[in-house]
C-alpha atoms as a PDB file:
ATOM      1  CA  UNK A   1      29.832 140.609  76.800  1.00  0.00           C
ATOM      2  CA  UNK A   2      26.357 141.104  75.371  1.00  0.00           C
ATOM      3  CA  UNK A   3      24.829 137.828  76.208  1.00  0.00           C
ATOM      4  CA  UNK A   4      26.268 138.174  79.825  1.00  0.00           C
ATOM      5  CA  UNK A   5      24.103 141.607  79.929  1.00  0.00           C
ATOM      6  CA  UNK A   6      21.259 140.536  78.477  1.00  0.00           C
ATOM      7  CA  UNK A   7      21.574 136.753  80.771  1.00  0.00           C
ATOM      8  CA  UNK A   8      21.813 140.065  83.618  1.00  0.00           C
ATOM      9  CA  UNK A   9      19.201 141.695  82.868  1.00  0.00           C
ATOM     10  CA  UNK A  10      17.122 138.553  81.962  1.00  0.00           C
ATOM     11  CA  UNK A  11      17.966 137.830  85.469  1.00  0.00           C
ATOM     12  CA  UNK A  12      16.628 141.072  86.923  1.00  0.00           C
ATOM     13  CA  UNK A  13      13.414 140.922  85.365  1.00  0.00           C
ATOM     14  CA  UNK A  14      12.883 137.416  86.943  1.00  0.00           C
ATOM     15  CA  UNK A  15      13.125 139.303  90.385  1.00  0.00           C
ATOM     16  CA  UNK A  16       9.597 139.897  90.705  1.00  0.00           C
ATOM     17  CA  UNK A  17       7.426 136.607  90.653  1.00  0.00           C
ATOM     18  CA  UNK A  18       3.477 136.582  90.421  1.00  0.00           C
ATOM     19  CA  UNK A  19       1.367 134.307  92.973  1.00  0.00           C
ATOM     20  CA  UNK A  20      -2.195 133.780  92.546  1.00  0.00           C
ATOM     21  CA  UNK A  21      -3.229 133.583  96.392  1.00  0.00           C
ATOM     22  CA  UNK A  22      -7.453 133.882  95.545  1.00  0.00           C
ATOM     23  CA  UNK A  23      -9.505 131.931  93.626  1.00  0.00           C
ATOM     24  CA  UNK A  24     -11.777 134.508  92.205  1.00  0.00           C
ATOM     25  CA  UNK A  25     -15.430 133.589  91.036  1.00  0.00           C
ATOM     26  CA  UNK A  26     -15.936 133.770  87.252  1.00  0.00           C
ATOM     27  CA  UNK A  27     -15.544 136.824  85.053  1.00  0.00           C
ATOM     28  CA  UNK A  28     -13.256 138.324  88.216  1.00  0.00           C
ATOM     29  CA  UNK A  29      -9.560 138.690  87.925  1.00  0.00           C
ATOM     30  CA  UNK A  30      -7.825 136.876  90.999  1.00  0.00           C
ATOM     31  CA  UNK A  31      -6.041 139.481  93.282  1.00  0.00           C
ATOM     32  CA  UNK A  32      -2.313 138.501  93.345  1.00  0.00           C
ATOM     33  CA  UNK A  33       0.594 138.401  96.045  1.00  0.00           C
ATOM     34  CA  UNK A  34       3.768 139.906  94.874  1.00  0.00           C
ATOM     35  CA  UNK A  35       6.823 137.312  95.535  1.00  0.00           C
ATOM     36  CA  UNK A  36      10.008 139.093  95.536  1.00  0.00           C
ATOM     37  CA  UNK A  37      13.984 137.915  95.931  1.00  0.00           C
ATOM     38  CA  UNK A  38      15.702 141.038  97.761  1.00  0.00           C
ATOM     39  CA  UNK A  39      16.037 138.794 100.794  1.00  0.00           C
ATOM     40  CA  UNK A  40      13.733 139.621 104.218  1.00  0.00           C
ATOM     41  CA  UNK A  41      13.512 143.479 104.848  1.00  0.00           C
ATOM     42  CA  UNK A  42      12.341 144.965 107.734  1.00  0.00           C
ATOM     43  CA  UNK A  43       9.466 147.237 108.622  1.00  0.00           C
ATOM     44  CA  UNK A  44       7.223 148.462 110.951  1.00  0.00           C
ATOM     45  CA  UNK A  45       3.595 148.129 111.548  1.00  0.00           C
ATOM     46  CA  UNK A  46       1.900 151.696 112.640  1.00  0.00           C
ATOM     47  CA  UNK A  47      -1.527 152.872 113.175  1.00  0.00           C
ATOM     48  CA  UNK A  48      -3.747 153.916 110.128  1.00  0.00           C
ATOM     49  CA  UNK A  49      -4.257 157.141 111.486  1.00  0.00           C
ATOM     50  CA  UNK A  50      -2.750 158.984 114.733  1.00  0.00           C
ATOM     51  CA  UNK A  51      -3.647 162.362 116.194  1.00  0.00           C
ATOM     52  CA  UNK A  52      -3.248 164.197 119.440  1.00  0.00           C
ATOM     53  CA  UNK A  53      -6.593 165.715 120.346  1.00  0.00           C
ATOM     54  CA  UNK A  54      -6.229 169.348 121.971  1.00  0.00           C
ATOM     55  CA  UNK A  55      -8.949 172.398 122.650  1.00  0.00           C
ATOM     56  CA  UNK A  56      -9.905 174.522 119.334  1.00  0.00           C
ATOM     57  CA  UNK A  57     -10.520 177.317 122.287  1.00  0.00           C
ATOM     58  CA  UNK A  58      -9.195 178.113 126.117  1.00  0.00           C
ATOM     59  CA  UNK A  59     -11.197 176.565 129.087  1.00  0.00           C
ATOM     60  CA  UNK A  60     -11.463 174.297 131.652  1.00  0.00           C
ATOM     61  CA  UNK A  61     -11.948 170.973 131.454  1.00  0.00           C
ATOM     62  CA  UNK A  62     -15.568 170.040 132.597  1.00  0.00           C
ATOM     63  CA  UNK A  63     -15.391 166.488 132.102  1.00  0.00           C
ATOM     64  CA  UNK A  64     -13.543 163.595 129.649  1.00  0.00           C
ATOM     65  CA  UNK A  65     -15.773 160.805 129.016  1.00  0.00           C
ATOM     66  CA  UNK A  66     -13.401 158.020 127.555  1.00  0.00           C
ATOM     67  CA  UNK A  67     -10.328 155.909 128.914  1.00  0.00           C
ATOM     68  CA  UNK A  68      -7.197 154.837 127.132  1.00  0.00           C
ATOM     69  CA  UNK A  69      -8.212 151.911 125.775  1.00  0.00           C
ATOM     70  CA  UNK A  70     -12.097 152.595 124.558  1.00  0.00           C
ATOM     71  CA  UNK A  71     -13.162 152.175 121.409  1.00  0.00           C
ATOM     72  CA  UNK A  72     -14.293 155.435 119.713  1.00  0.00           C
ATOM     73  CA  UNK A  73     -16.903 155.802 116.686  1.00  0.00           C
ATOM     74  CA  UNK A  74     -16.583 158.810 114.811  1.00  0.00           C
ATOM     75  CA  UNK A  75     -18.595 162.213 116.242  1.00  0.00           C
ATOM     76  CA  UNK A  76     -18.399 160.213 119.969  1.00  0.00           C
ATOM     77  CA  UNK A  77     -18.201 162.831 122.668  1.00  0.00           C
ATOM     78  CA  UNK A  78     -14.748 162.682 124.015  1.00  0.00           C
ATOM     79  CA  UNK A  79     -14.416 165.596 126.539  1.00  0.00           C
ATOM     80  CA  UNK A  80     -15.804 169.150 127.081  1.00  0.00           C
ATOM     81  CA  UNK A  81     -15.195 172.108 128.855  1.00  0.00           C
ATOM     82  CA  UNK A  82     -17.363 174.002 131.702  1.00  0.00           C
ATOM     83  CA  UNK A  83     -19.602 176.034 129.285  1.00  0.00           C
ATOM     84  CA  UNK A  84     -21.645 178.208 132.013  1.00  0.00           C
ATOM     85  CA  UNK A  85     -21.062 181.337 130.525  1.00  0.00           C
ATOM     86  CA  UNK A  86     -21.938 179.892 126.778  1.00  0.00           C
ATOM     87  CA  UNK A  87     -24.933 178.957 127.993  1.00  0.00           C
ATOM     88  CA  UNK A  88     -26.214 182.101 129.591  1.00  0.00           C
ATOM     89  CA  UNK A  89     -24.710 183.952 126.537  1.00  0.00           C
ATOM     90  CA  UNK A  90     -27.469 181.240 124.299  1.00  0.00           C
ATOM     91  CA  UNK A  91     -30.822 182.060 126.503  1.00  0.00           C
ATOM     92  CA  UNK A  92     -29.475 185.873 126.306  1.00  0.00           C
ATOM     93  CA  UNK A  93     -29.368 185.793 122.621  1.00  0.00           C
ATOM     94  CA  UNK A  94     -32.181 183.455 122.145  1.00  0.00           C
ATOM     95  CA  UNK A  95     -34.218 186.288 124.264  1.00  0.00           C
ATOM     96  CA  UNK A  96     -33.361 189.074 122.147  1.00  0.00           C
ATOM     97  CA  UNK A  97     -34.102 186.878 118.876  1.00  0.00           C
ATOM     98  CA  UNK A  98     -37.289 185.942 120.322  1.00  0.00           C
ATOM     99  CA  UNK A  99     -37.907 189.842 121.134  1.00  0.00           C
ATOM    100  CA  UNK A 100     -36.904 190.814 117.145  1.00  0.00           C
ATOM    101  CA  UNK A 101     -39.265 188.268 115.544  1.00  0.00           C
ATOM    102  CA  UNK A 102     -42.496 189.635 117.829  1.00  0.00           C
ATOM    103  CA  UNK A 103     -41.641 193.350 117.136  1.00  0.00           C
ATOM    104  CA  UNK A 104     -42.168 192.377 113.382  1.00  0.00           C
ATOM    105  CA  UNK A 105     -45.308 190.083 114.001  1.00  0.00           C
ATOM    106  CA  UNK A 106     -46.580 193.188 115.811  1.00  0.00           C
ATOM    107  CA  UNK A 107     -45.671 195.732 113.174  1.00  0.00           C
ATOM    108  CA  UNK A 108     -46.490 193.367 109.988  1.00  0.00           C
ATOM    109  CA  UNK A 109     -50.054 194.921 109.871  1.00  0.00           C
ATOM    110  CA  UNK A 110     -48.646 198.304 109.541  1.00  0.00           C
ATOM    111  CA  UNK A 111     -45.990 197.312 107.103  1.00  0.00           C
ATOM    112  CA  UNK A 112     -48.847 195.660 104.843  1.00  0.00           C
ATOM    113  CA  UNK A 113     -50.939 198.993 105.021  1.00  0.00           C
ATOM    114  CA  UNK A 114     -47.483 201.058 104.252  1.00  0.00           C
ATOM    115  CA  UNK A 115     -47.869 202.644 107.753  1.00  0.00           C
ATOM    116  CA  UNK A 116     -43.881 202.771 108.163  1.00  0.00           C
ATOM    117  CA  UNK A 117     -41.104 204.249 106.043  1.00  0.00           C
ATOM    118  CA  UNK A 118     -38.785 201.932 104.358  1.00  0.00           C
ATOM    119  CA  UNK A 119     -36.298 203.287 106.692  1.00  0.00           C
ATOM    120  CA  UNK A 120     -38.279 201.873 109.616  1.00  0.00           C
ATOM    121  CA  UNK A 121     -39.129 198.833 107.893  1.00  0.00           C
ATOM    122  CA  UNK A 122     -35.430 197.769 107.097  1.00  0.00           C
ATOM    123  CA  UNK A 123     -34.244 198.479 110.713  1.00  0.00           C
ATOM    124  CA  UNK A 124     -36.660 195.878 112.143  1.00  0.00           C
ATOM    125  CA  UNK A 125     -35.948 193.634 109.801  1.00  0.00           C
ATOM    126  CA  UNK A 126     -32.439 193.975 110.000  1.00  0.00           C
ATOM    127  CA  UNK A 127     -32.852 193.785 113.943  1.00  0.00           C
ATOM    128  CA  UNK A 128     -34.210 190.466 113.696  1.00  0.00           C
ATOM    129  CA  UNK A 129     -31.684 189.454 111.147  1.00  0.00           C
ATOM    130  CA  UNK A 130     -28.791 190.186 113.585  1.00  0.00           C
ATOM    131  CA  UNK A 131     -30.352 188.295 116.655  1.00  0.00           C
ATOM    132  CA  UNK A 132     -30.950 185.079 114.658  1.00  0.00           C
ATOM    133  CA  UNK A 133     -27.370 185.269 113.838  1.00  0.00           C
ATOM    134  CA  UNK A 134     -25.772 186.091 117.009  1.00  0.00           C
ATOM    135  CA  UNK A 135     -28.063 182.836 118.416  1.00  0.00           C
ATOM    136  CA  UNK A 136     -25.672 181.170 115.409  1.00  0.00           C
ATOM    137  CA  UNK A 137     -22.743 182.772 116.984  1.00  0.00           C
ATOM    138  CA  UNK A 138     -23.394 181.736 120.013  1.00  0.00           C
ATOM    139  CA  UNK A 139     -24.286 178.435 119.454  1.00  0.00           C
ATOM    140  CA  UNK A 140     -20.952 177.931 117.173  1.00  0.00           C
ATOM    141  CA  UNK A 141     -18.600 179.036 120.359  1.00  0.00           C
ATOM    142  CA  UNK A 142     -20.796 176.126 122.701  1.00  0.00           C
ATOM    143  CA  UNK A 143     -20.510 173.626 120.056  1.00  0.00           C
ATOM    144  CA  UNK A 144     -16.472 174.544 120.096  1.00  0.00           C
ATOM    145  CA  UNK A 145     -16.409 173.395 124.023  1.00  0.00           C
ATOM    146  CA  UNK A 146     -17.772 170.132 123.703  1.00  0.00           C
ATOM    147  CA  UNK A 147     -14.767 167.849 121.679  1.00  0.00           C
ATOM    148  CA  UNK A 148     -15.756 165.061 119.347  1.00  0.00           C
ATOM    149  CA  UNK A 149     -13.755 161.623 117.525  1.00  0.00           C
ATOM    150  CA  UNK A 150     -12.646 162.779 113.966  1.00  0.00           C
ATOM    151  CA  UNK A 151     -12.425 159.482 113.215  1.00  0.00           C
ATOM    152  CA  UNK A 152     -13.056 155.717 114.897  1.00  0.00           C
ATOM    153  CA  UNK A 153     -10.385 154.431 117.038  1.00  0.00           C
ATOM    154  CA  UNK A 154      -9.197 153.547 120.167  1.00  0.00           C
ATOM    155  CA  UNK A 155      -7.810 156.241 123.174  1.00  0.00           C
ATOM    156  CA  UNK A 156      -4.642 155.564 123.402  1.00  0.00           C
ATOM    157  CA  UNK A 157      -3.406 158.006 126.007  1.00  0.00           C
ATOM    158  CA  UNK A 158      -5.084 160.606 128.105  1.00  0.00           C
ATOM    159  CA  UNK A 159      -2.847 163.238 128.730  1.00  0.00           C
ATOM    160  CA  UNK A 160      -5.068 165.858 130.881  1.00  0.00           C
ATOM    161  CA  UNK A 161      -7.470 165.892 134.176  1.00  0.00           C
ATOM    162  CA  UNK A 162     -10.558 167.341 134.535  1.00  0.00           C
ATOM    163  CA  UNK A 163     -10.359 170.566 136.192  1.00  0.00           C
ATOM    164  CA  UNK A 164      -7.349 171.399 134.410  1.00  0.00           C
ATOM    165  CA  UNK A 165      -6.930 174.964 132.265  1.00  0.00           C
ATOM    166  CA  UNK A 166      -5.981 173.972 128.937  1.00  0.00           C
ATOM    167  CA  UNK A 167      -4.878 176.346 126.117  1.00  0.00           C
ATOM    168  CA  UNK A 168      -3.808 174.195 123.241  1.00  0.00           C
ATOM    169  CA  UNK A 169      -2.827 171.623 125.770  1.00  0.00           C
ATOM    170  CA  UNK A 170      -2.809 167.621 124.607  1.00  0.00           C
ATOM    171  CA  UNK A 171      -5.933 165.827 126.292  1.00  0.00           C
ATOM    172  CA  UNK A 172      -6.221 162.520 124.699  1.00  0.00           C
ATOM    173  CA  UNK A 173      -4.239 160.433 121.778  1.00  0.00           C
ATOM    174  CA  UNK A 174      -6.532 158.603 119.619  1.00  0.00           C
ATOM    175  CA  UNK A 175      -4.913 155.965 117.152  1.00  0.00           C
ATOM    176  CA  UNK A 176      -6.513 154.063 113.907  1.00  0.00           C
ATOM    177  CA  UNK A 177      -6.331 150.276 113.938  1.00  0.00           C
ATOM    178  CA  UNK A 178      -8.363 149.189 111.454  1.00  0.00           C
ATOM    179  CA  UNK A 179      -6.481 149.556 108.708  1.00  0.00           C
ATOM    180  CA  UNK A 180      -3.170 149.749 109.989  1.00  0.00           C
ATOM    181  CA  UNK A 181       0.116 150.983 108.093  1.00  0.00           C
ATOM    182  CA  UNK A 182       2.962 149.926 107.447  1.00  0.00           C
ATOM    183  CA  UNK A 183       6.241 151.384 106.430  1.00  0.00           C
ATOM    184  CA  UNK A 184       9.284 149.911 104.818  1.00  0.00           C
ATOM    185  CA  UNK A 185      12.559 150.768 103.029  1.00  0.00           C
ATOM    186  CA  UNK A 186      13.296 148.986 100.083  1.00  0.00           C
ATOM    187  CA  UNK A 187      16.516 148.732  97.896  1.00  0.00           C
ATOM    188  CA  UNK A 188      17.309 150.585  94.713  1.00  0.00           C
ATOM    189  CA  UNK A 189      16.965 147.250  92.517  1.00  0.00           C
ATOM    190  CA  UNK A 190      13.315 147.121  93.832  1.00  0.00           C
ATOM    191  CA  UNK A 191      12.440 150.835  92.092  1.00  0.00           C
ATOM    192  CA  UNK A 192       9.820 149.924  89.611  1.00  0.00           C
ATOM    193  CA  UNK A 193       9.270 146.587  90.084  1.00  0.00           C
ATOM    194  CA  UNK A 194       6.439 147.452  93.098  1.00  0.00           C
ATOM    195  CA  UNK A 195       3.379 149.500  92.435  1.00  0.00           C
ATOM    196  CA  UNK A 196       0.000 151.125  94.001  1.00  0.00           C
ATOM    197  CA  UNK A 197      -1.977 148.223  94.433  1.00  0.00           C
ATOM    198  CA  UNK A 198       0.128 145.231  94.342  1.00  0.00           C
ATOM    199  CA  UNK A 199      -0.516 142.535  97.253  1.00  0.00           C
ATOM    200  CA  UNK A 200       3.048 142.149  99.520  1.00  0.00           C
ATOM    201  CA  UNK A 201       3.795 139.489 101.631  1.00  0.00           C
ATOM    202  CA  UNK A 202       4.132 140.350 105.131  1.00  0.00           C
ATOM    203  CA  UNK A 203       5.770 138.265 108.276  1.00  0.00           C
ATOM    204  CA  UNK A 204       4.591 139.885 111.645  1.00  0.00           C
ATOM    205  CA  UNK A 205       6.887 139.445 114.489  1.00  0.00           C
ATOM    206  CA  UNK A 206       6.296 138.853 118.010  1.00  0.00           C
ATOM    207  CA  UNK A 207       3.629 139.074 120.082  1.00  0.00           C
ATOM    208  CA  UNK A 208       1.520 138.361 116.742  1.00  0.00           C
ATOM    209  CA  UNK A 209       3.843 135.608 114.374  1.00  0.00           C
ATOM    210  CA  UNK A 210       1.740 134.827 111.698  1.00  0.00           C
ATOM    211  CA  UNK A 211       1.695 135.915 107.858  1.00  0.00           C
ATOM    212  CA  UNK A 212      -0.599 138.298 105.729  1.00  0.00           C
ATOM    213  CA  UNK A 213      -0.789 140.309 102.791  1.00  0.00           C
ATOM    214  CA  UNK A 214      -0.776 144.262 102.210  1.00  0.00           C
ATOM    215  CA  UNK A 215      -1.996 146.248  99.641  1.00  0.00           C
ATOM    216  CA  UNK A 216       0.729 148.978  98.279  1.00  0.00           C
ATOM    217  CA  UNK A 217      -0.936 152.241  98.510  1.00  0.00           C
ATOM    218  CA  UNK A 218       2.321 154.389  98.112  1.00  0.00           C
ATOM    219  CA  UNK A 219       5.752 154.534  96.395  1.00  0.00           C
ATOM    220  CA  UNK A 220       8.032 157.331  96.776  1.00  0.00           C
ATOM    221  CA  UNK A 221       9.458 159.204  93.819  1.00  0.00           C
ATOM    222  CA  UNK A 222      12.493 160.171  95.402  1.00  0.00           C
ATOM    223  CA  UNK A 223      14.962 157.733  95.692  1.00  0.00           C
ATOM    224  CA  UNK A 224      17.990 158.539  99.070  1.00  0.00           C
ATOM    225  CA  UNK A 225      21.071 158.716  97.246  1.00  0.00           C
ATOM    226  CA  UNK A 226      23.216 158.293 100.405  1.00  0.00           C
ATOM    227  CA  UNK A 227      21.471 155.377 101.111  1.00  0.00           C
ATOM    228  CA  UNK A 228      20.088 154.003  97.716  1.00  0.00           C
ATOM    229  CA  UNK A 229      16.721 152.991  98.841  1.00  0.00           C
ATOM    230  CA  UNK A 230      12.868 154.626  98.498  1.00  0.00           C
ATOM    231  CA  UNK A 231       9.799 154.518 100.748  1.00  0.00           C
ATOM    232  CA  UNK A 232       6.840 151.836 100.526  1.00  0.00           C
ATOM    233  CA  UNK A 233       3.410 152.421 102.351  1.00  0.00           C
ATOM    234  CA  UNK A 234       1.064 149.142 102.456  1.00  0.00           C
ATOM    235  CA  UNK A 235      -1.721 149.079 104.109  1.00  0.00           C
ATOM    236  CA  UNK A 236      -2.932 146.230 106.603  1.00  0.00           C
ATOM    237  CA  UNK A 237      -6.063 145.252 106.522  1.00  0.00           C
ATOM    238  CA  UNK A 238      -7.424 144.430 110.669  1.00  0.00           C
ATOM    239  CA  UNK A 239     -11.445 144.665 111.134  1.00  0.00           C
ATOM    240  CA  UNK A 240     -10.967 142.465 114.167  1.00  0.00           C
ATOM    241  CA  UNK A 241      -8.311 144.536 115.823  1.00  0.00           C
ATOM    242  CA  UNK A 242      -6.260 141.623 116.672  1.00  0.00           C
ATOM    243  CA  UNK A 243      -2.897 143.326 115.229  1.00  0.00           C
ATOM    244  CA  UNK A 244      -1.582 145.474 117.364  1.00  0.00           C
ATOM    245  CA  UNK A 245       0.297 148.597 116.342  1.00  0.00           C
ATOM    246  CA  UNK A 246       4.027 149.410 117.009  1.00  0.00           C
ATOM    247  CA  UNK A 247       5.555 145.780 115.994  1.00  0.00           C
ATOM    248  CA  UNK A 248       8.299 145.009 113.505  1.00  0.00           C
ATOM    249  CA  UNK A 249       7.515 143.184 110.422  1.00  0.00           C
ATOM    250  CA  UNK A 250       9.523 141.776 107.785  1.00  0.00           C
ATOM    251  CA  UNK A 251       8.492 141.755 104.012  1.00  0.00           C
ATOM    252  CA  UNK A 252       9.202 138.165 102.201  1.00  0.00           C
ATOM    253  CA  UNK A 253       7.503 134.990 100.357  1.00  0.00           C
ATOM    254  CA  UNK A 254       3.956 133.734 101.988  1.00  0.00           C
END
């Protein structure tokens, strides 16, 4: 009974099999591909990152200057709403600011000579305080109508028209492709054999068919009991953008 265990567990340990798949220059430790023997599991390839892109404030829309389909850098202009009455609020406040700062370039002489009371001296100084910051103000509600990229992708849907009132409304979907994600289930006997940064194996299906490798950049703690399986995250390397997102995978030998 005790060599049978130990030819089992023997057996186990042998599950996980390491692959040099680079060469690595001198003095560099080659990255490796993990081979495993749990037979071909499925997953599915998703975008690195994926938002839905609404208004911080009510308006509406003045124009939307992409197309599903554009590629995005991060801070690009996507779409902004009709900002008339921003902008008159700006030259107002601008004027007033502008007003402040020469009623203390006029009174500075008498201020030097202690010709006004400190009273009188902190309420035009405070006066001028207040307009530069409503300018601030101001300018923080403008900047709040015009809607940038938090991060470089590609439009996938537009979901509003210019003209339209939005109030939290969806106006565009903007997805991550470079690097993509992908998510798979593995089996209880696979629980600490994977870890952050080993190199998986990965066959994409149709439209793409080829093989790659992804880098493990999660493992879930918590294993399903019903089920007896736990969560991977890899991550899929695509600075081309030639892998699309939304296709099955399946997780095996290169």
């Amino acid at each position: 009974m005790r060599r049978r265990e130990k030819r089992r567990q023997h057996g186990v340990r042998r599950v996980l099999i390491l692959v040099a798949v680079i060469a690595a220059p001198a003095g560099i430790q080659a990255q490796q591909t993990v081979e495993f023997s749990f037979g071909e599991l499925s997953c599915l390839v998703e975008p690195g990152r994926q938002t839905t892109l609404s208004s911080q404030v009510p308006g509406v829309i003045d124009s939307i200057q992409v197309e599903p389909g554009d590629q995005v850098a991060a801070g690009d202009t996507l779409f902004e709403l009709k900002r008339d009455v921003e902008l008159a609020s700006v030259a107002l406040e601008r004027a007033r600011a502008d007003y402040a700062a020469r009623r203390v370039q006029r009174n500075q002489r008498m201020i030097e000579r202690g010709m006004l009371s400190e009273s009188e001296r902190d309420e035009i100084d405070t006066e001028m305080r207040l307009a530069r910051m409503q300018v601030n103000l101001v300018n923080a509600r403008l900047e709040q109508m015009t809607h940038r990229a938090p991060f470089a992708g590609l439009i996938a849907q537009r979901l509003a028209e210019e003209g339209e009132y939005i109030d939290a409304t969806p106006v565009l979907e903007l997805v991550q492709l470079d690097p993509l994600r992908i998510e798979a289930v593995m089996p209880l006997t696979a629980f600490g054999a994977i870890t952050v940064d080993d190199m998986l194996a990965v066959e994409l299906l149709a439209p793409v068919e080829r093989e790659v490798s992804a880098r493990v950049h999660r493992v879930d703690r918590v294993i399903d009991a019903t089920s007896g399986t736990f969560a991977v995250g890899l991550t899929l390397d695509n600075p081309e953008g030639q892998i699309p997102a939304g296709i099955n995978c399946r997780l095996g030998a290169l």
